[in-house]
N, C-alpha and C. Protein backbone atom coordinates (compact mmCIF):
# COMPACT_ATOMS: atom_id res chain seq x y z
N UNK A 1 -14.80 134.01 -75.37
CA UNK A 1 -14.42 133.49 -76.66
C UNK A 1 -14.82 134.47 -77.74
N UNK A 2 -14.04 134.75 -79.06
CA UNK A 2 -14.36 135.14 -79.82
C UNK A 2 -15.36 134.74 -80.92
N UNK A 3 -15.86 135.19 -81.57
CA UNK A 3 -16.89 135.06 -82.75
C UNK A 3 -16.05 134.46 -84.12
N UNK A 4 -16.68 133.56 -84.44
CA UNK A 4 -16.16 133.98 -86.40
C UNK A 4 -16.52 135.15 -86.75
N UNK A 5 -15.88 135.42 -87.76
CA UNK A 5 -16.79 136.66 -89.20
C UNK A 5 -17.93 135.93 -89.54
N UNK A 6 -18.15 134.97 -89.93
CA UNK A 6 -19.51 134.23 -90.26
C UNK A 6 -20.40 134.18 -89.06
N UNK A 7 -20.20 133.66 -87.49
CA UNK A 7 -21.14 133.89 -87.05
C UNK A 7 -21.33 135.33 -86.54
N UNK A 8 -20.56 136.20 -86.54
CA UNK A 8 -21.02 138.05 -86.60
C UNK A 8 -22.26 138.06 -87.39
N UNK A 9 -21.62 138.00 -88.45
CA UNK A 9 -22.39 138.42 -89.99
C UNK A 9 -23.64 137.87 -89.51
N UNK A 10 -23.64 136.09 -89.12
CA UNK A 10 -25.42 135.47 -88.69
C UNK A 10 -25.52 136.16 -87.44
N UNK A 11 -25.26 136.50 -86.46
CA UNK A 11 -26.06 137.31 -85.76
C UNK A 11 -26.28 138.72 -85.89
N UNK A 12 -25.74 138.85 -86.64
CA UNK A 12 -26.20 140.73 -87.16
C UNK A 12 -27.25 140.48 -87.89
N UNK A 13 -27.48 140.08 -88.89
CA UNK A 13 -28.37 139.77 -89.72
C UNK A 13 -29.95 139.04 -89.26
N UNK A 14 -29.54 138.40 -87.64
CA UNK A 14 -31.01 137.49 -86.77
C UNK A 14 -31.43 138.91 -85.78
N UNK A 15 -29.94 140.03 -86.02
CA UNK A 15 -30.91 140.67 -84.88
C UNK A 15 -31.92 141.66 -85.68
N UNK A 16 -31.24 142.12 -87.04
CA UNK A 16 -31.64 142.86 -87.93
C UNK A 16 -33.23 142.07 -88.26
N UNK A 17 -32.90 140.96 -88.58
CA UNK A 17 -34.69 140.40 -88.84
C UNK A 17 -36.01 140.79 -87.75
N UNK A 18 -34.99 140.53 -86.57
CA UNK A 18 -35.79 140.70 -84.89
C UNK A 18 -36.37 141.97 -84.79
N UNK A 19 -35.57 142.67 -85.15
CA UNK A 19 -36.03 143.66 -85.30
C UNK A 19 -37.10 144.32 -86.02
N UNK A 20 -36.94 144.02 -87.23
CA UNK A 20 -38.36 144.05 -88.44
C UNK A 20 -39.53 143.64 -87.97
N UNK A 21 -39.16 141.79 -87.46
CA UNK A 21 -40.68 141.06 -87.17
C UNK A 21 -41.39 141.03 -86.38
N UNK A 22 -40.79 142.15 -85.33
CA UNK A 22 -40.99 141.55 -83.94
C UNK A 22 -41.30 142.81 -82.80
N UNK A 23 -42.53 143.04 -82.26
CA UNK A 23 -42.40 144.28 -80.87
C UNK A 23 -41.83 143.64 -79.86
N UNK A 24 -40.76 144.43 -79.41
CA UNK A 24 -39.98 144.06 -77.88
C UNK A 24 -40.62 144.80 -76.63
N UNK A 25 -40.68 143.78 -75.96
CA UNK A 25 -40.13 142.42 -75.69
C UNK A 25 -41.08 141.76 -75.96
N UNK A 26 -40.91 140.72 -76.43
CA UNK A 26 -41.46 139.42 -77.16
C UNK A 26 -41.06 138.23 -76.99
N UNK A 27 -41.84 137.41 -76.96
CA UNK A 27 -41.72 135.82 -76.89
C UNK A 27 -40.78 135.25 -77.78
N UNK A 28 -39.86 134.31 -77.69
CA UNK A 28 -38.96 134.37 -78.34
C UNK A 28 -38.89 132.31 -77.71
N UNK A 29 -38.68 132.19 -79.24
CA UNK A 29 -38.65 130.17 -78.94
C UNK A 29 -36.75 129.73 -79.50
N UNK A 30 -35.98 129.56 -78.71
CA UNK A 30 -34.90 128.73 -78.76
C UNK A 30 -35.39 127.05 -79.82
N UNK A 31 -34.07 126.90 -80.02
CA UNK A 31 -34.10 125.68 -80.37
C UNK A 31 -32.94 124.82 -80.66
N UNK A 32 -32.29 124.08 -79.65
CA UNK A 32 -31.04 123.39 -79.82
C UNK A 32 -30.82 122.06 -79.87
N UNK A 33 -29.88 121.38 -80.44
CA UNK A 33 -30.16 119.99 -80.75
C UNK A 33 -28.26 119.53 -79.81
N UNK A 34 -28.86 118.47 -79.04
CA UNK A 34 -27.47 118.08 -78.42
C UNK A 34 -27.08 116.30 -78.48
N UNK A 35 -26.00 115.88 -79.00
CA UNK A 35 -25.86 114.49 -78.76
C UNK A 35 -26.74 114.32 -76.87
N UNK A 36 -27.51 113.33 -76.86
CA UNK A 36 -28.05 113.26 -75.95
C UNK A 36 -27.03 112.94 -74.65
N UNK A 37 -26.48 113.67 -73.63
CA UNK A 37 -25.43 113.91 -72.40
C UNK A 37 -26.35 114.77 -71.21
N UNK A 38 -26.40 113.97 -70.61
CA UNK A 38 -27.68 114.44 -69.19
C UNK A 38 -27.16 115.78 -68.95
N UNK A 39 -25.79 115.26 -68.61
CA UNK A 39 -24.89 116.73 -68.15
C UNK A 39 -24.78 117.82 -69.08
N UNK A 40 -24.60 118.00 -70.33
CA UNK A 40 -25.03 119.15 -71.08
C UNK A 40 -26.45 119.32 -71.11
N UNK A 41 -27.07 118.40 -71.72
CA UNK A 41 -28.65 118.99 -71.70
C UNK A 41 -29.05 119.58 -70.03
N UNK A 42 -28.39 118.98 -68.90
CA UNK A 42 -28.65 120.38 -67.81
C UNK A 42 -27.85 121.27 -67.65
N UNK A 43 -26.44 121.22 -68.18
CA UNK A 43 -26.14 122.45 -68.18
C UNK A 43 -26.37 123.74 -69.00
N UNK A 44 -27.21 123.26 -70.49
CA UNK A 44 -28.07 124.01 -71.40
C UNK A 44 -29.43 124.76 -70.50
N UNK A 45 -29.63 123.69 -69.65
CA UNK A 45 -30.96 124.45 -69.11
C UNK A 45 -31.03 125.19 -67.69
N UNK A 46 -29.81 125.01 -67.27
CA UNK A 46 -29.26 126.42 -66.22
C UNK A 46 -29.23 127.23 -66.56
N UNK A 47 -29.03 127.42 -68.09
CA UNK A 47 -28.47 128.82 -68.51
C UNK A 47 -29.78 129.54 -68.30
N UNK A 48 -31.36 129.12 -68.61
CA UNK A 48 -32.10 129.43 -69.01
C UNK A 48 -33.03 129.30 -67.23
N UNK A 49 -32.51 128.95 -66.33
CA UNK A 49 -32.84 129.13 -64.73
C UNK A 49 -33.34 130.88 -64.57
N UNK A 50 -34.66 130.63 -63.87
CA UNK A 50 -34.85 131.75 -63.35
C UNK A 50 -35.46 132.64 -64.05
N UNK A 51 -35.49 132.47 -65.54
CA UNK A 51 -36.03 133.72 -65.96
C UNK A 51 -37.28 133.29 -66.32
N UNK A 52 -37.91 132.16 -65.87
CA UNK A 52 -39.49 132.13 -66.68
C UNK A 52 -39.46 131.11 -67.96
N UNK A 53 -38.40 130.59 -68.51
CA UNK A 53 -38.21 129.78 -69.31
C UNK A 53 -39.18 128.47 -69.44
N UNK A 54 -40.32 128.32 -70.52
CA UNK A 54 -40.70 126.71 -70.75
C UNK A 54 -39.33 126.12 -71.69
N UNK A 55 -39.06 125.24 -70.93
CA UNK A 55 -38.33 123.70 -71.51
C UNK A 55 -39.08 122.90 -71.69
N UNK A 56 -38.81 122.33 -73.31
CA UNK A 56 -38.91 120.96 -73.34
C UNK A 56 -38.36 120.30 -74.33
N UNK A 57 -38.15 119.08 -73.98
CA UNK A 57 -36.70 118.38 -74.89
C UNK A 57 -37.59 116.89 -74.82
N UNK A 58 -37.12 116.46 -75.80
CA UNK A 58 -37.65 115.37 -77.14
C UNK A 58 -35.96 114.85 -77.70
N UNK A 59 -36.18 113.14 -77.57
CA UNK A 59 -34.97 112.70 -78.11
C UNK A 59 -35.09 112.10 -79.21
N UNK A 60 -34.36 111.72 -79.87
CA UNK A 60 -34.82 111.34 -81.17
C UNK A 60 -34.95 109.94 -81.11
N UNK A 61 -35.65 109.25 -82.48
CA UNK A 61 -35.77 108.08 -82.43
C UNK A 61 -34.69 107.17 -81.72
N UNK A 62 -33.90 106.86 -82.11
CA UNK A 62 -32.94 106.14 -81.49
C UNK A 62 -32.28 106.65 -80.18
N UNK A 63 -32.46 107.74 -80.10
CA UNK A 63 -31.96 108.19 -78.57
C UNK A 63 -30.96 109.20 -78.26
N UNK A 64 -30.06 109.02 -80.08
CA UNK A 64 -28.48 109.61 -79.53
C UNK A 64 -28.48 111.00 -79.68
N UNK A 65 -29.84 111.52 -80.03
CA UNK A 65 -29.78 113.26 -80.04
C UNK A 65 -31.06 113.33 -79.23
N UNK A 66 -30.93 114.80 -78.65
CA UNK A 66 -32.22 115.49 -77.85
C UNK A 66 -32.10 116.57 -78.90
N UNK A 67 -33.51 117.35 -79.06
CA UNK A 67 -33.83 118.76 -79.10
C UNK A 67 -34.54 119.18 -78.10
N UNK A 68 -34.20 120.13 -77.60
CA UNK A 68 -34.44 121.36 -76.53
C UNK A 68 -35.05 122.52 -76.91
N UNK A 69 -35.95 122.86 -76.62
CA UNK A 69 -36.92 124.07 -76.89
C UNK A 69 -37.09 124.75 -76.05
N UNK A 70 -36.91 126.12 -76.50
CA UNK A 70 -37.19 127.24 -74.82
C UNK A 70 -37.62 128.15 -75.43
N UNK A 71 -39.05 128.23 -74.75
CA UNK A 71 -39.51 129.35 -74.95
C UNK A 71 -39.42 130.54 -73.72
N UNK A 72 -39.67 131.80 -74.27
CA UNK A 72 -38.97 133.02 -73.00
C UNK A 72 -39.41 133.91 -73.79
N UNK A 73 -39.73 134.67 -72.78
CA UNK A 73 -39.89 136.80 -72.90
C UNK A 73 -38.71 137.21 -72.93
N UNK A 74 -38.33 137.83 -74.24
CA UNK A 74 -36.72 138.47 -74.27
C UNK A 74 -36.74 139.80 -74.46
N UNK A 75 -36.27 140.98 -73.74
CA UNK A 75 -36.48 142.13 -74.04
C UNK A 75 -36.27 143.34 -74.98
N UNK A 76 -35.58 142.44 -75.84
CA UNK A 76 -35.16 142.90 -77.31
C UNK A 76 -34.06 142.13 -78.28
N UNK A 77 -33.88 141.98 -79.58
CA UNK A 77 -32.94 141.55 -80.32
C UNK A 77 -31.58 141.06 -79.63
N UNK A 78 -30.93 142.01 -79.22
CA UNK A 78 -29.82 141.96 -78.26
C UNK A 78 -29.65 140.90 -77.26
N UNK A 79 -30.60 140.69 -76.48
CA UNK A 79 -30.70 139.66 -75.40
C UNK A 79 -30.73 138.42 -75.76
N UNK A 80 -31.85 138.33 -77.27
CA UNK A 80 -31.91 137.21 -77.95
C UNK A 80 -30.43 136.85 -78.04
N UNK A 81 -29.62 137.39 -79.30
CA UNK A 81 -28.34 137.06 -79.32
C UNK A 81 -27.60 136.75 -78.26
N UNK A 82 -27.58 137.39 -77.49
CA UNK A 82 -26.67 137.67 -75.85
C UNK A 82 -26.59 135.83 -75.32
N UNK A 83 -28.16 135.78 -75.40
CA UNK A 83 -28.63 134.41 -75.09
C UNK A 83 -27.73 133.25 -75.49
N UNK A 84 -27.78 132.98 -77.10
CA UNK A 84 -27.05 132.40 -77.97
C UNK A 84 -25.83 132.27 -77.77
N UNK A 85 -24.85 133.24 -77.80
CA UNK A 85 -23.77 133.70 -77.98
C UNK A 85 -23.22 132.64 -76.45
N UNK A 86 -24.12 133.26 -75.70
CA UNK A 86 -23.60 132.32 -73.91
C UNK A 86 -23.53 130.57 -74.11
N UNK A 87 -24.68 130.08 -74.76
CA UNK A 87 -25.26 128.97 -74.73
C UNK A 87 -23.99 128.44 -76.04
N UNK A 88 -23.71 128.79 -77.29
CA UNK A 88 -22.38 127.93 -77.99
C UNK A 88 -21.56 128.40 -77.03
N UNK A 89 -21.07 129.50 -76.76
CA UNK A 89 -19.78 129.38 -75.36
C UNK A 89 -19.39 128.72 -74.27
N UNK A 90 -20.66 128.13 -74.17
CA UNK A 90 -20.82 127.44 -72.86
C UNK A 90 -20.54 125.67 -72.92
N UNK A 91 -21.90 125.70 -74.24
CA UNK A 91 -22.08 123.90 -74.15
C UNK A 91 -21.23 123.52 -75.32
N UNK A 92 -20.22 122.41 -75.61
CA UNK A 92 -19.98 122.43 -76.19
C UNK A 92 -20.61 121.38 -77.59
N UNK A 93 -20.73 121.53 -78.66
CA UNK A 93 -21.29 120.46 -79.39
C UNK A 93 -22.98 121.01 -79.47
N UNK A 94 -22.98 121.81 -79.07
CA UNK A 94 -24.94 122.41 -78.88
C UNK A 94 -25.14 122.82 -80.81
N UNK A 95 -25.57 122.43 -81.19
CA UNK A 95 -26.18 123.21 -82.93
C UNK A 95 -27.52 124.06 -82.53
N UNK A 96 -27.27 125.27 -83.02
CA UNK A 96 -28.66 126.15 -82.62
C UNK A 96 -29.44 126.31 -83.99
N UNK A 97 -30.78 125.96 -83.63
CA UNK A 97 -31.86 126.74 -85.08
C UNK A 97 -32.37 127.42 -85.25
């Protein structure tokens, strides 16, 4: 799938920060919010299989949203994005923070 111009522009600009704040590779914390769906919230956390990933997901008061937190060793700016870029391609309805 293709990108907007707007989300280019926001990930040029998250890798450009990553870059400033950050020695690679570095710990790096996800954060996505999903109408609560068993089946997306595990297919959000396949993506993140295998590499060492802490999960953990919290639903909201009433139930009808989860947030998902992943923390991970990412080996530079790039991967961060790479990450992202897979995870809206993938799930649909995922909001990332």
């Amino acid at each position: 799938m293709s990108s907007s111009p707007k989300a280019e522009e926001f990930y040029k600009k998250l890798k450009d920060q990553l870059k400033e704040t950050s020695t690679w590779p570095s710990e790096y914390l996800y954060k996505f919010i999903l109408k609560t769906d068993v089946h997306k919230i595990e297919a959000l956390e396949s993506l993140f299989n295998g590499v060492g990933a802490v999960i953990h997901t919290t639903k909201s008061k009433n139930g009808k949203y989860t947030s998902i937190s992943i923390n991970l060793i990412m080996k530079n700016p790039e991967a961060v994005v790479s990450k992202y870029i897979e995870v809206t391609n993938t799930i649909e309805g995922v909001i990332s923070l």
